[in-house]
C-alpha atoms as a PDB file:
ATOM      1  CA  UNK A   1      95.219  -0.609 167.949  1.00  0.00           C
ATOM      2  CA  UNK A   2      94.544  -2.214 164.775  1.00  0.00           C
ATOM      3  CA  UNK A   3      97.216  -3.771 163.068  1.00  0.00           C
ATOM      4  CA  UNK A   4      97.162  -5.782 159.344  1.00  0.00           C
ATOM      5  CA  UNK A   5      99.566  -8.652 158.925  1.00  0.00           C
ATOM      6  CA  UNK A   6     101.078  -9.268 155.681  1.00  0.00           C
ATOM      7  CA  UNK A   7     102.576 -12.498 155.422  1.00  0.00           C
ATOM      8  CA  UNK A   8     100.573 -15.547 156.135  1.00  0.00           C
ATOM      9  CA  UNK A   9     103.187 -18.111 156.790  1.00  0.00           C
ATOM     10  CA  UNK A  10     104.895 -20.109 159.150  1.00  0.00           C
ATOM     11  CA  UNK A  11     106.112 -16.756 160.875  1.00  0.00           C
ATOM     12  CA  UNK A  12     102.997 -14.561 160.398  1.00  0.00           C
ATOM     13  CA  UNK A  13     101.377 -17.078 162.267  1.00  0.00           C
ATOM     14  CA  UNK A  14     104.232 -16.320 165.325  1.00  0.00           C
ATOM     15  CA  UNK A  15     102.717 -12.864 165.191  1.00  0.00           C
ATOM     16  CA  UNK A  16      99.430 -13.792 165.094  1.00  0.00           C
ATOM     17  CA  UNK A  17     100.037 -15.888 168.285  1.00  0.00           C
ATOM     18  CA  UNK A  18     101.774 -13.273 170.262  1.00  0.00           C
ATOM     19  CA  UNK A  19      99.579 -10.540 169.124  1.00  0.00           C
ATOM     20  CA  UNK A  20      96.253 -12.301 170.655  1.00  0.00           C
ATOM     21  CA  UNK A  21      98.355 -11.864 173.674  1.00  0.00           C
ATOM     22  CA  UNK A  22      98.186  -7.774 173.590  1.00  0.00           C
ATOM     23  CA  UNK A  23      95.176  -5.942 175.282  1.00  0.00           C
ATOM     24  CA  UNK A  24      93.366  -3.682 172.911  1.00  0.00           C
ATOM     25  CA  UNK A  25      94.560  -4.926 169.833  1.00  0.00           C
ATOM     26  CA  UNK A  26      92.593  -6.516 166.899  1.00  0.00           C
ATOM     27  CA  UNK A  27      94.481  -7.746 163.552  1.00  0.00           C
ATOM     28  CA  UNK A  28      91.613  -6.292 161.517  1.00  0.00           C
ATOM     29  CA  UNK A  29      93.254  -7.467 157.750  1.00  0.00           C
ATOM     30  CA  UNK A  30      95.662  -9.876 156.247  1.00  0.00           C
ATOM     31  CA  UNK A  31      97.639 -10.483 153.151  1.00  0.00           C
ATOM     32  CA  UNK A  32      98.635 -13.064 151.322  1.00  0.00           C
ATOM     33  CA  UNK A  33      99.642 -14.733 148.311  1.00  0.00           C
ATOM     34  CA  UNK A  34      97.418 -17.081 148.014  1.00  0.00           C
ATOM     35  CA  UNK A  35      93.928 -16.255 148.572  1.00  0.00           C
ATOM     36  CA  UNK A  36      92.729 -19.471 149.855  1.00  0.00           C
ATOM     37  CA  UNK A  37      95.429 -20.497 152.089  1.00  0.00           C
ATOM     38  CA  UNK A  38      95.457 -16.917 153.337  1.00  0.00           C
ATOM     39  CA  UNK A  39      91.503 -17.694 153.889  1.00  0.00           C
ATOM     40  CA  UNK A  40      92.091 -20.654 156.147  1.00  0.00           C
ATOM     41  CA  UNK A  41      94.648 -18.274 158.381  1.00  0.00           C
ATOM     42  CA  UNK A  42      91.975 -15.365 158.670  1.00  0.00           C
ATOM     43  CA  UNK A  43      89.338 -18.171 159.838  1.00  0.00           C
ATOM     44  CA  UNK A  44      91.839 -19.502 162.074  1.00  0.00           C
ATOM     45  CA  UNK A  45      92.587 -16.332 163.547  1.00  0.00           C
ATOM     46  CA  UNK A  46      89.204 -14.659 163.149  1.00  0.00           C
ATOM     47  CA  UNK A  47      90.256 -11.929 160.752  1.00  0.00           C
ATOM     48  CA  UNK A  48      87.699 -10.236 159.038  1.00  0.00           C
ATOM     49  CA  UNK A  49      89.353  -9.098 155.959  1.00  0.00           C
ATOM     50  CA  UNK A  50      91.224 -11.258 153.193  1.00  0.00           C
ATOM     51  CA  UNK A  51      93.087 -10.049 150.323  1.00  0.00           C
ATOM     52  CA  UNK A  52      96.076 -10.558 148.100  1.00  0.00           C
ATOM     53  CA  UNK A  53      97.097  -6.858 147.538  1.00  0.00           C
ATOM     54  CA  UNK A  54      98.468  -4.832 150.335  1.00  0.00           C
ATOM     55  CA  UNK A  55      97.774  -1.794 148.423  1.00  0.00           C
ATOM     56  CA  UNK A  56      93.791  -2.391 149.019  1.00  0.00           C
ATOM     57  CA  UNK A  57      94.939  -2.769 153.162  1.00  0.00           C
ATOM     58  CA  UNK A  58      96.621   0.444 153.278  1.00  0.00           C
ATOM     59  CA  UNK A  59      93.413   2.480 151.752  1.00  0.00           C
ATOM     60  CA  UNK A  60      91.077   1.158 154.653  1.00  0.00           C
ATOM     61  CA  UNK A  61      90.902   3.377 157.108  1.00  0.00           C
ATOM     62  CA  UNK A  62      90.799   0.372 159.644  1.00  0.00           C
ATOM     63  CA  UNK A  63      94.689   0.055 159.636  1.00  0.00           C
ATOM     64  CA  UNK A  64      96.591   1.747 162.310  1.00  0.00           C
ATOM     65  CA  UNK A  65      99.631  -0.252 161.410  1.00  0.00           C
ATOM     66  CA  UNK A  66     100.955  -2.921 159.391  1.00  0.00           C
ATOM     67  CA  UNK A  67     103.501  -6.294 160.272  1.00  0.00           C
ATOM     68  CA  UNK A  68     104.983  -7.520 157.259  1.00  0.00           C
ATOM     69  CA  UNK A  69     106.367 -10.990 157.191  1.00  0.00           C
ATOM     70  CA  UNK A  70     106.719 -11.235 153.541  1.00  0.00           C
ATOM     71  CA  UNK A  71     109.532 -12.468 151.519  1.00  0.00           C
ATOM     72  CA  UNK A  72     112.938 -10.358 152.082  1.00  0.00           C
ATOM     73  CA  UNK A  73     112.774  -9.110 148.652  1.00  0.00           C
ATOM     74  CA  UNK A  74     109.841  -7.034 149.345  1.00  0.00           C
ATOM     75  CA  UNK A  75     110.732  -5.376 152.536  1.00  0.00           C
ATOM     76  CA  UNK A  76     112.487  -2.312 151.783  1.00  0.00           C
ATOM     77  CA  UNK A  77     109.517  -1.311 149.031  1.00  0.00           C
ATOM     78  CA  UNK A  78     106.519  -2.154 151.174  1.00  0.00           C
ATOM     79  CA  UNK A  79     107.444  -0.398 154.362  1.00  0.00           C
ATOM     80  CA  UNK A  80     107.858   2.381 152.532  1.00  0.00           C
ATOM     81  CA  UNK A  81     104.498   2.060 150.736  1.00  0.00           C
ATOM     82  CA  UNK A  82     103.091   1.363 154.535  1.00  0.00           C
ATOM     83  CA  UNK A  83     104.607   4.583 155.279  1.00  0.00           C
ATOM     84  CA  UNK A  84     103.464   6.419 152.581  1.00  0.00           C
ATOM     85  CA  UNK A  85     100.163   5.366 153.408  1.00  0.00           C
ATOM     86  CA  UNK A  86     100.566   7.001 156.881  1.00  0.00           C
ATOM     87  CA  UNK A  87     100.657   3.247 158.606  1.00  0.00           C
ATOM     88  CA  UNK A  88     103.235   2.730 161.222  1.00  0.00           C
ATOM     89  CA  UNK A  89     105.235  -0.656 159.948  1.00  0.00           C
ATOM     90  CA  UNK A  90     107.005  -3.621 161.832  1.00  0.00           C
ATOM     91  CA  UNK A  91     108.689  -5.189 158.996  1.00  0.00           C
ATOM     92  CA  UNK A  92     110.304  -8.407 159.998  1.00  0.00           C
ATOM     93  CA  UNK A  93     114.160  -9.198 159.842  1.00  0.00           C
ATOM     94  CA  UNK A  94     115.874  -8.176 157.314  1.00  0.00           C
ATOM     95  CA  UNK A  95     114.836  -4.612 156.340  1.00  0.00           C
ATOM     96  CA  UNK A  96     116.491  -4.905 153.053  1.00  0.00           C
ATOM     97  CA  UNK A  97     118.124  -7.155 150.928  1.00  0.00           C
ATOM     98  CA  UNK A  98     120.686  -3.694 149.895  1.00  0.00           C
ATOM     99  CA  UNK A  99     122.239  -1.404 151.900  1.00  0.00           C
ATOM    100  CA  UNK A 100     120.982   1.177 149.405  1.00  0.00           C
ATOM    101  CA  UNK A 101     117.665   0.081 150.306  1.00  0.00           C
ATOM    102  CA  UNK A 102     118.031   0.379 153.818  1.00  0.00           C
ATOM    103  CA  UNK A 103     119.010   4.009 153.749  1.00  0.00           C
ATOM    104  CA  UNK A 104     115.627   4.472 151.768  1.00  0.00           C
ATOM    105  CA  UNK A 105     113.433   2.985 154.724  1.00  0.00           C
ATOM    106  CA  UNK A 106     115.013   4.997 156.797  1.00  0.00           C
ATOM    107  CA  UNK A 107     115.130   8.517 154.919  1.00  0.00           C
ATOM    108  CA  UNK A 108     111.031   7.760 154.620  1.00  0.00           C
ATOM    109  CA  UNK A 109     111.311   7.200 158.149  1.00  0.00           C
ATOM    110  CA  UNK A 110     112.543  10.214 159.082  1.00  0.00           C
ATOM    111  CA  UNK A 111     110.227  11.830 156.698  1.00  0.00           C
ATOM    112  CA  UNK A 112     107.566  10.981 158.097  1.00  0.00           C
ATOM    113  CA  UNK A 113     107.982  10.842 161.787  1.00  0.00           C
ATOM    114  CA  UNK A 114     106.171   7.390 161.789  1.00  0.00           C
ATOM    115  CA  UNK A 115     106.978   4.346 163.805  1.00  0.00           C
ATOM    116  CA  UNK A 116     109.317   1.778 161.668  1.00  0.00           C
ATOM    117  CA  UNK A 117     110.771  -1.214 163.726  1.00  0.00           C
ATOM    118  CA  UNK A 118     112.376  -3.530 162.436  1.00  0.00           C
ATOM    119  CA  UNK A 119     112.254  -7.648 164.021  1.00  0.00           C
ATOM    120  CA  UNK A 120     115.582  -7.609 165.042  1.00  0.00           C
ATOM    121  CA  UNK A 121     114.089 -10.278 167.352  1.00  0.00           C
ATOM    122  CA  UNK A 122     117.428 -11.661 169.609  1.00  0.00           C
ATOM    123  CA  UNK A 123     117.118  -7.804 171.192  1.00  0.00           C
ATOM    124  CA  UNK A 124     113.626  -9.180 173.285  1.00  0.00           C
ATOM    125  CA  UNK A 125     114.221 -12.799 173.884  1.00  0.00           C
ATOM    126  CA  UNK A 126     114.312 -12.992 177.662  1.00  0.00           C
ATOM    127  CA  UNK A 127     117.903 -14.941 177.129  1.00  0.00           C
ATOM    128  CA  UNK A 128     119.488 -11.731 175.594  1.00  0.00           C
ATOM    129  CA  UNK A 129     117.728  -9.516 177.626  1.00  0.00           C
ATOM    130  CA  UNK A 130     119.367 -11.118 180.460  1.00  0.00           C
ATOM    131  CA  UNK A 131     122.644 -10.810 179.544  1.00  0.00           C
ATOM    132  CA  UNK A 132     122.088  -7.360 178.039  1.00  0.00           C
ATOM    133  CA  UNK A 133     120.826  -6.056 181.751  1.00  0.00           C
ATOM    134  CA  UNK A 134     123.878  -7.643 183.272  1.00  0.00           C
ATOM    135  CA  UNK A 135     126.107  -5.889 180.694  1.00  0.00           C
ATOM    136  CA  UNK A 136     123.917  -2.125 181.844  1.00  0.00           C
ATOM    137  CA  UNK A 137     124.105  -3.180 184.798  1.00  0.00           C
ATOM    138  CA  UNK A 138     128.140  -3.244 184.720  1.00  0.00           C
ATOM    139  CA  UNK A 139     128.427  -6.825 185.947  1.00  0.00           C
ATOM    140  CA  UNK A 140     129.388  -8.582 182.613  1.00  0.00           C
ATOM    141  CA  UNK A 141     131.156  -7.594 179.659  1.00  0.00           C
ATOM    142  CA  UNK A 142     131.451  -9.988 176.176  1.00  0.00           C
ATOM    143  CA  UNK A 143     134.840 -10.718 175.469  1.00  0.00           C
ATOM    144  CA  UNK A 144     133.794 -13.399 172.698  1.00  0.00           C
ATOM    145  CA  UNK A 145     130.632 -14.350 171.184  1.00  0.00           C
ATOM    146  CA  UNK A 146     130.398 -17.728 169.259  1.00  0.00           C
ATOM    147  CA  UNK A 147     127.644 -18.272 167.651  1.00  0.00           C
ATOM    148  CA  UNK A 148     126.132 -21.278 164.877  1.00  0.00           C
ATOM    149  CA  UNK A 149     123.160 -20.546 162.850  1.00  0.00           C
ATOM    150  CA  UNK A 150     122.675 -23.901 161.157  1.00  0.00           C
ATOM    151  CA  UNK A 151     119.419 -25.200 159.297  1.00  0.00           C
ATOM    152  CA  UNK A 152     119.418 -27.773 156.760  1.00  0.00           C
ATOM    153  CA  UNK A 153     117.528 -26.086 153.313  1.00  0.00           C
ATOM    154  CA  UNK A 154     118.831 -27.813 150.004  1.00  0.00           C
ATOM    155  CA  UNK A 155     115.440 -27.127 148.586  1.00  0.00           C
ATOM    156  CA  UNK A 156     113.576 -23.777 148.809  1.00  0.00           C
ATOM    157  CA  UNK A 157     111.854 -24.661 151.865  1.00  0.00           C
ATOM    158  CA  UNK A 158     110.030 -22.579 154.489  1.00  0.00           C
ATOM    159  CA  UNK A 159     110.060 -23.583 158.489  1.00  0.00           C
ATOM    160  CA  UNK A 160     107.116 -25.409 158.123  1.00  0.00           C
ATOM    161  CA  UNK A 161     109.377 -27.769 155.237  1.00  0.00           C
ATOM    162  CA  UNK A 162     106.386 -26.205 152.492  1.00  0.00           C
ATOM    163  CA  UNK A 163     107.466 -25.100 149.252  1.00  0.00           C
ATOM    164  CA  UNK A 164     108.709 -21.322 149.616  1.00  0.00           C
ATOM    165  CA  UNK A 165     108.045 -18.772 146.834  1.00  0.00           C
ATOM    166  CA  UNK A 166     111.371 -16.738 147.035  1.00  0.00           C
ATOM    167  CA  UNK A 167     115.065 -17.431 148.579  1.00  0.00           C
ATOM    168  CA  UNK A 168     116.481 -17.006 151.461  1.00  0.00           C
ATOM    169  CA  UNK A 169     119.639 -15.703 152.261  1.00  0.00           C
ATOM    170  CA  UNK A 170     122.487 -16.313 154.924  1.00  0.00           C
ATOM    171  CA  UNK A 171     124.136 -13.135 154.837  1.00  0.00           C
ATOM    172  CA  UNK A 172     121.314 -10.332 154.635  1.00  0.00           C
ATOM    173  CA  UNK A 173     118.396 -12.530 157.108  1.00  0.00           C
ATOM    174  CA  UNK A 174     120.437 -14.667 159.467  1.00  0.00           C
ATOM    175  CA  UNK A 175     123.417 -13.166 159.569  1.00  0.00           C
ATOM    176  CA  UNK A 176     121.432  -9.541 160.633  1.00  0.00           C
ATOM    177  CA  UNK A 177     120.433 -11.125 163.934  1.00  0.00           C
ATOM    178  CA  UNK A 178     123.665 -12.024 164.860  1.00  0.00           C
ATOM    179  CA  UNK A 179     125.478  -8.662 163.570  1.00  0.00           C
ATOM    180  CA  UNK A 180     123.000  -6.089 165.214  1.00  0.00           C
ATOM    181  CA  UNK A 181     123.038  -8.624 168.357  1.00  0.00           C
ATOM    182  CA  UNK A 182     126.867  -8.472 169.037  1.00  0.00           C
ATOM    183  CA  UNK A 183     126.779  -4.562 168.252  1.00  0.00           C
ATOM    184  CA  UNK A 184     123.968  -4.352 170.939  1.00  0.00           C
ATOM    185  CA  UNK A 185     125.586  -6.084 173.718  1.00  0.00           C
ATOM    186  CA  UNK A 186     129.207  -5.353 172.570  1.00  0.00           C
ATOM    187  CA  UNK A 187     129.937  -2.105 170.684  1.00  0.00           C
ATOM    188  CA  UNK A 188     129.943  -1.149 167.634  1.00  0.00           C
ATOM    189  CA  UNK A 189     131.442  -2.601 165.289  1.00  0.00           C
ATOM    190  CA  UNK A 190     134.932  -1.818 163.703  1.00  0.00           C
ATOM    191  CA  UNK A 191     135.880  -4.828 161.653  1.00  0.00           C
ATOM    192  CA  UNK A 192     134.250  -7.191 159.955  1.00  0.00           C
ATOM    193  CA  UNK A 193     135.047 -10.646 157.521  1.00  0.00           C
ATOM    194  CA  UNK A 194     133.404 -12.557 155.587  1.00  0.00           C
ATOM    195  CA  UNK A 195     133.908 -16.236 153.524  1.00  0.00           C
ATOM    196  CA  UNK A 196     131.368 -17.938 151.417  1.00  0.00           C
ATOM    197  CA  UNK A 197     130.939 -21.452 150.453  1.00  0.00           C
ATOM    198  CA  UNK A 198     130.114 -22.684 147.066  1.00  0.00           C
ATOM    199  CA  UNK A 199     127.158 -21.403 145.365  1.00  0.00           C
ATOM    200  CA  UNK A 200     124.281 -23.733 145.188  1.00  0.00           C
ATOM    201  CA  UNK A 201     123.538 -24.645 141.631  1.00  0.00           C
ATOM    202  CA  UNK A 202     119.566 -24.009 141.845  1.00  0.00           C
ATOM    203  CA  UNK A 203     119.219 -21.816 144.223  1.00  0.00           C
ATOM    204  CA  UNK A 204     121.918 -19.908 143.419  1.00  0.00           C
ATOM    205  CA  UNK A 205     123.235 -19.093 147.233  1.00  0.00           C
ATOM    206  CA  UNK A 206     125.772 -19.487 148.997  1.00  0.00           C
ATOM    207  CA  UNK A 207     124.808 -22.578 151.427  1.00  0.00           C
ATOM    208  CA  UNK A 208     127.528 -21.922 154.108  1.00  0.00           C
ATOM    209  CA  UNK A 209     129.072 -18.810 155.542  1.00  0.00           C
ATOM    210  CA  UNK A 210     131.436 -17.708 158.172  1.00  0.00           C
ATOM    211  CA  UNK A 211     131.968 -14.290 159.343  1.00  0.00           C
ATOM    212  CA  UNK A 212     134.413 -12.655 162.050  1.00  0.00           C
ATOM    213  CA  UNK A 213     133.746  -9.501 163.887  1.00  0.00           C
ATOM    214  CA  UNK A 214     135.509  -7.018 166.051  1.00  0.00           C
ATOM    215  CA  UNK A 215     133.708  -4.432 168.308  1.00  0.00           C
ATOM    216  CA  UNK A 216     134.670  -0.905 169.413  1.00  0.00           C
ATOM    217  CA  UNK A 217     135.139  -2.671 172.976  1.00  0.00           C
ATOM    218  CA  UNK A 218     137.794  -4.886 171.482  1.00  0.00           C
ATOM    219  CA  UNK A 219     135.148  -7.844 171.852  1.00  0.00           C
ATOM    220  CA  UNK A 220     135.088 -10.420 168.699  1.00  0.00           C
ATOM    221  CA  UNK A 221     132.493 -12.645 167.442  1.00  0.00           C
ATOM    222  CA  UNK A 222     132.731 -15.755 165.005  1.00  0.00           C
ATOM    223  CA  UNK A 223     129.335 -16.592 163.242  1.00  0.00           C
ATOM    224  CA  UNK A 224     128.959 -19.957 161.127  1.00  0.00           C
ATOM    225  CA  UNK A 225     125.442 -19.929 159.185  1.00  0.00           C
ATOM    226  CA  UNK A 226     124.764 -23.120 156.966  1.00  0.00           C
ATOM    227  CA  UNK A 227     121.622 -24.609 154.959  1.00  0.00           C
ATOM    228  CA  UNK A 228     123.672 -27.520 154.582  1.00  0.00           C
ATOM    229  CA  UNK A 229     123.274 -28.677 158.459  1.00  0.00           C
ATOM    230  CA  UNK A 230     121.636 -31.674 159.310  1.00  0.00           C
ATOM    231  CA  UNK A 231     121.379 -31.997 162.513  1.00  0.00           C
ATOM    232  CA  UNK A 232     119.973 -29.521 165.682  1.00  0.00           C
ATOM    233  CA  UNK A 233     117.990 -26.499 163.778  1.00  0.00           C
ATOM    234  CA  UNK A 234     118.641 -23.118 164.910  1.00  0.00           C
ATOM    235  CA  UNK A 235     120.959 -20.521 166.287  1.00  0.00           C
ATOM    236  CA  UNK A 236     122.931 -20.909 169.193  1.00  0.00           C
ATOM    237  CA  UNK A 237     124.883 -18.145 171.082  1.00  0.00           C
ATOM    238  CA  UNK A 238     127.647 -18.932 173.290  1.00  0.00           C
ATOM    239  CA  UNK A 239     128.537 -15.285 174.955  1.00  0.00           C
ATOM    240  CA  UNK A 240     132.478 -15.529 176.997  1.00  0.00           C
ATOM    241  CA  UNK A 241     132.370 -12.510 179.032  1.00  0.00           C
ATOM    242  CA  UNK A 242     135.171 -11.306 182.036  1.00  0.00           C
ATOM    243  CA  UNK A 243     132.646 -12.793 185.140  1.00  0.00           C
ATOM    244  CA  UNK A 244     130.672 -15.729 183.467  1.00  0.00           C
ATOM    245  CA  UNK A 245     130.025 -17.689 180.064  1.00  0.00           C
ATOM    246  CA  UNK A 246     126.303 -18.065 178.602  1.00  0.00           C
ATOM    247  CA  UNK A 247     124.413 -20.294 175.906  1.00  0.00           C
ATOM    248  CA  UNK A 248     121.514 -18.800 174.550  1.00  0.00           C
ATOM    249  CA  UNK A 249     119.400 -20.646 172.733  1.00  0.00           C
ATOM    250  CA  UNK A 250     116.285 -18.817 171.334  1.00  0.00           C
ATOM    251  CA  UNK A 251     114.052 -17.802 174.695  1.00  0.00           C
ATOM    252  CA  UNK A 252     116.193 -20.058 176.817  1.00  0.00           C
ATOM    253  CA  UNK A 253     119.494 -19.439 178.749  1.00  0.00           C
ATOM    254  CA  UNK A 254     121.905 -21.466 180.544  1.00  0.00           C
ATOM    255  CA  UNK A 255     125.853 -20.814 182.002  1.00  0.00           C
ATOM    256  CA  UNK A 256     128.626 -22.731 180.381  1.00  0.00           C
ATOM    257  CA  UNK A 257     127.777 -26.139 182.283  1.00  0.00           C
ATOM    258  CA  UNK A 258     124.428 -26.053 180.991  1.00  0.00           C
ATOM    259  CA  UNK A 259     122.796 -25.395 184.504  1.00  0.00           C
ATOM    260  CA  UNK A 260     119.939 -23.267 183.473  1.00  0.00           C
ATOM    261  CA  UNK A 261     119.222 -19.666 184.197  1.00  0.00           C
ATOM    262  CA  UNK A 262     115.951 -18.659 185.666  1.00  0.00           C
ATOM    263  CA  UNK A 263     114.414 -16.009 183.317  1.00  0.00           C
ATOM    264  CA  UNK A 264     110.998 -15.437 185.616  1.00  0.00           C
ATOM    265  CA  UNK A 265     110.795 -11.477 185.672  1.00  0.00           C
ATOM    266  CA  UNK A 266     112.995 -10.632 182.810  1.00  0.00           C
ATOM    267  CA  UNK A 267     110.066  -9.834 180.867  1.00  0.00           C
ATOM    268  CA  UNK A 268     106.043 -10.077 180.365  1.00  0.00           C
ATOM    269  CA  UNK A 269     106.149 -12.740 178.424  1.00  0.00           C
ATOM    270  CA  UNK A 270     108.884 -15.459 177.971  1.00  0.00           C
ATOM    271  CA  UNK A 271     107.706 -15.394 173.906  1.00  0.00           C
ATOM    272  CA  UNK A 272     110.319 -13.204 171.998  1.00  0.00           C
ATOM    273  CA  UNK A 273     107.764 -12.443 168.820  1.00  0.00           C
ATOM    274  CA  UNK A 274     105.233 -11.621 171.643  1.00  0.00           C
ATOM    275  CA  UNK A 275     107.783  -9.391 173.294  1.00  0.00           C
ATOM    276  CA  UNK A 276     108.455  -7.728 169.960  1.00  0.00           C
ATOM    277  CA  UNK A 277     104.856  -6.635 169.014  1.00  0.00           C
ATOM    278  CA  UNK A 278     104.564  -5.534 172.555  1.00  0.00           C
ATOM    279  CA  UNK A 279     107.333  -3.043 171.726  1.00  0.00           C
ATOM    280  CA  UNK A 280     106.091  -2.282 168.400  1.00  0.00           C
ATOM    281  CA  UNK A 281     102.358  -1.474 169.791  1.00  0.00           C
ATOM    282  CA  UNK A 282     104.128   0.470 173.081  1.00  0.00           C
ATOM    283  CA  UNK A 283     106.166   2.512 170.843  1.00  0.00           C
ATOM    284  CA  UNK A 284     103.324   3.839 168.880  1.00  0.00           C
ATOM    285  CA  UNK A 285     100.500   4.111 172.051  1.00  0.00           C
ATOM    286  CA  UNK A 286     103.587   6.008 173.514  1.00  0.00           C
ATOM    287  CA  UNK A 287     104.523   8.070 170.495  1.00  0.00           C
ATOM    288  CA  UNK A 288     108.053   7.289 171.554  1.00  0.00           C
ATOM    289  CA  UNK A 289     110.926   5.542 169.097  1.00  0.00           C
ATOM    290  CA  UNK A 290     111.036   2.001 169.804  1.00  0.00           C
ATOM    291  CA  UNK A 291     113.687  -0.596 170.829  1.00  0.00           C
ATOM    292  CA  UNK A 292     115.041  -2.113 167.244  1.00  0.00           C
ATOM    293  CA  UNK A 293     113.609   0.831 165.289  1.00  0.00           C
ATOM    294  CA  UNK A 294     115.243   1.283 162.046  1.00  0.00           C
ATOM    295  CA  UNK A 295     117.479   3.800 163.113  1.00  0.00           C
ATOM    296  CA  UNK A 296     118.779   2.121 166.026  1.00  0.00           C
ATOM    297  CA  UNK A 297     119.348  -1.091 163.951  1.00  0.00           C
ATOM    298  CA  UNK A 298     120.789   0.837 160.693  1.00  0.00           C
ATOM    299  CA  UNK A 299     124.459   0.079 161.274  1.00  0.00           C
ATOM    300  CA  UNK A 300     124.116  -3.384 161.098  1.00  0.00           C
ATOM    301  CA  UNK A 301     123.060  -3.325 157.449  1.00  0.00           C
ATOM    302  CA  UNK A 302     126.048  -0.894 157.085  1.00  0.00           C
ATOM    303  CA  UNK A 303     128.199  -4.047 157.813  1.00  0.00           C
ATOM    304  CA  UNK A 304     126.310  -6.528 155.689  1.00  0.00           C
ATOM    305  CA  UNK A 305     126.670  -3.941 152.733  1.00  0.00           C
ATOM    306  CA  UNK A 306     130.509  -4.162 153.485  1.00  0.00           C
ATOM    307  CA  UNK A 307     130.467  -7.694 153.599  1.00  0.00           C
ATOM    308  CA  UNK A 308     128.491  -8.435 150.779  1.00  0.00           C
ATOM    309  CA  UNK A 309     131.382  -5.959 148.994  1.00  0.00           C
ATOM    310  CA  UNK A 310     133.512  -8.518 149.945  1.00  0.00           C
ATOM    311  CA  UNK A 311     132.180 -11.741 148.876  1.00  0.00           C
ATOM    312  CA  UNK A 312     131.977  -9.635 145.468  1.00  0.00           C
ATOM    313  CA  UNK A 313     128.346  -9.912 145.185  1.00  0.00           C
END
């Protein structure tokens, strides 16, 4: 399997990581925006081929498939350019910045029969896949999921504190993990609320958010996202179900009296990027649809597009 990576930043380098990880698979080009930077990654990694144009990846014929990790502005137009270059695509959370947008990814999707995944990536950390095989399993069922997604980015920032090149956004990147999360292991969902913060002078974003959500099960879920935060970085999910109560914090799980859970066998791998690219390489070695395809994560953008209505962007 040879896969390109477009996207050589603080997350491309996650893939990179978990992708050494996979038998039979060789990252055979990269993208980036700057050339030399983009270099240094490729040398890192041992990546033969360097470029800033993803157009000159898709024409090789050493591309099976491409991960992009590029800014969220791009995602919708490139996987379908990956697509129409007969390249199966992981494109990383969000898929689209639009709900009009989504439903393009996945029209081409269905067009073309290839594999398009999307990194929804809370579906294969070993923490939610815990919980989720409880909830299949018929032994636990959410009543209530709280959950903080709190980072602290007055300046246009990446994770690595670098200067970033576009903005992020609460609602349409973190607020999709949480969304298609609590539809996953919940229901979907039937209601959904959204408030907004002031809008940030520069960056012209709102820097805090808080949404409410009600499932088909009659489960609800309160999200707080903030770039204001600073403090503990990251998203934390507190799941109340009818037989226990769980934090999940990234890979890592413990009950409500923070005794932890032991994860060994969940999964392969306790890395959920790793986890992810296994899924997106299975999927396509497999010719099967994958966990987190766009498809299966469409209705979450659904709700985002109604919330965004809302907040009267």
């Amino acid at each position: 399997m040879r896969i390109a990576l477009a996207g050589a930043g603080a997350f491309g380098e996650k893939h990179l990581d978990g992708l050494k990880n996979i038998d039979g698979v060789t990252v055979t080009s990269i993208i980036g925006r700057e050339l030399e930077a983009t270099k240094k990654v490729a040398g890192k990694y041992g990546i033969g081929h360097v470029t800033t144009d993803l157009n000159e990846t898709l024409a090789r014929d050493d591309v099976d498939a491409v991960i992009l990790c590029t800014p969220t502005q791009m995602h919708a137009e490139q996987a379908i350019a990956c697509m129409n270059a007969d390249k199966h695509v992981e494109v990383e959370i969000p898929l689209a910045d639009s709900w009009a947008d989504a439903q393009a990814v996945l029209a081409k999707q269905k067009e073309t029969g290839l594999v398009c995944m999307v990194g929804h990536t809370r579906r294969f950390n070993p923490s939610h896949q815990f919980v989720h095989n409880r909830i299949q399993a018929g032994e636990f069922n959410v009543q209530q999921m709280d959950v903080q997604t709190y980072f602290f980015r007055r300046k246009n920032i990446n994770a690595r504190g670098e200067p970033r090149s576009w903005t992020d956004h609460l609602l349409w990147h973190h607020a999709a993990h949480t969304v298609d999360l609590f539809a996953y292991q919940a229901g979907k969902i039937v209601a959904a609320h959204a408030m907004q913060g002031p809008i940030h002078p520069e960056l012209g974003i709102a820097m805090d958010m808080s949404i409410q959500l009600k499932s088909e099960t009659g489960a609800i879920c309160t999200l707080s996202l903030s770039f204001n935060n600073d403090g503990p970085l990251g998203t934390f999910f507190r799941y109340i179900g009818d037989t226990d109560t769980y934090i999940a914090r990234y890979d890592d799980l413990v009950n409500g009296k923070e005794e932890p859970i032991d994860l060994a066998g969940v999964a392969i791998s306790n890395n959920g990027i790793e986890l992810q690219d296994r899924e997106f390489i299975s999927a396509i070695r497999e010719g099967r649809e994958p966990n987190s395809s766009v498809a299966k994560v469409f209705d979450c953008y659904r709700v985002l597009g109604e919330l965004e209505t809302q907040l009267g962007r």
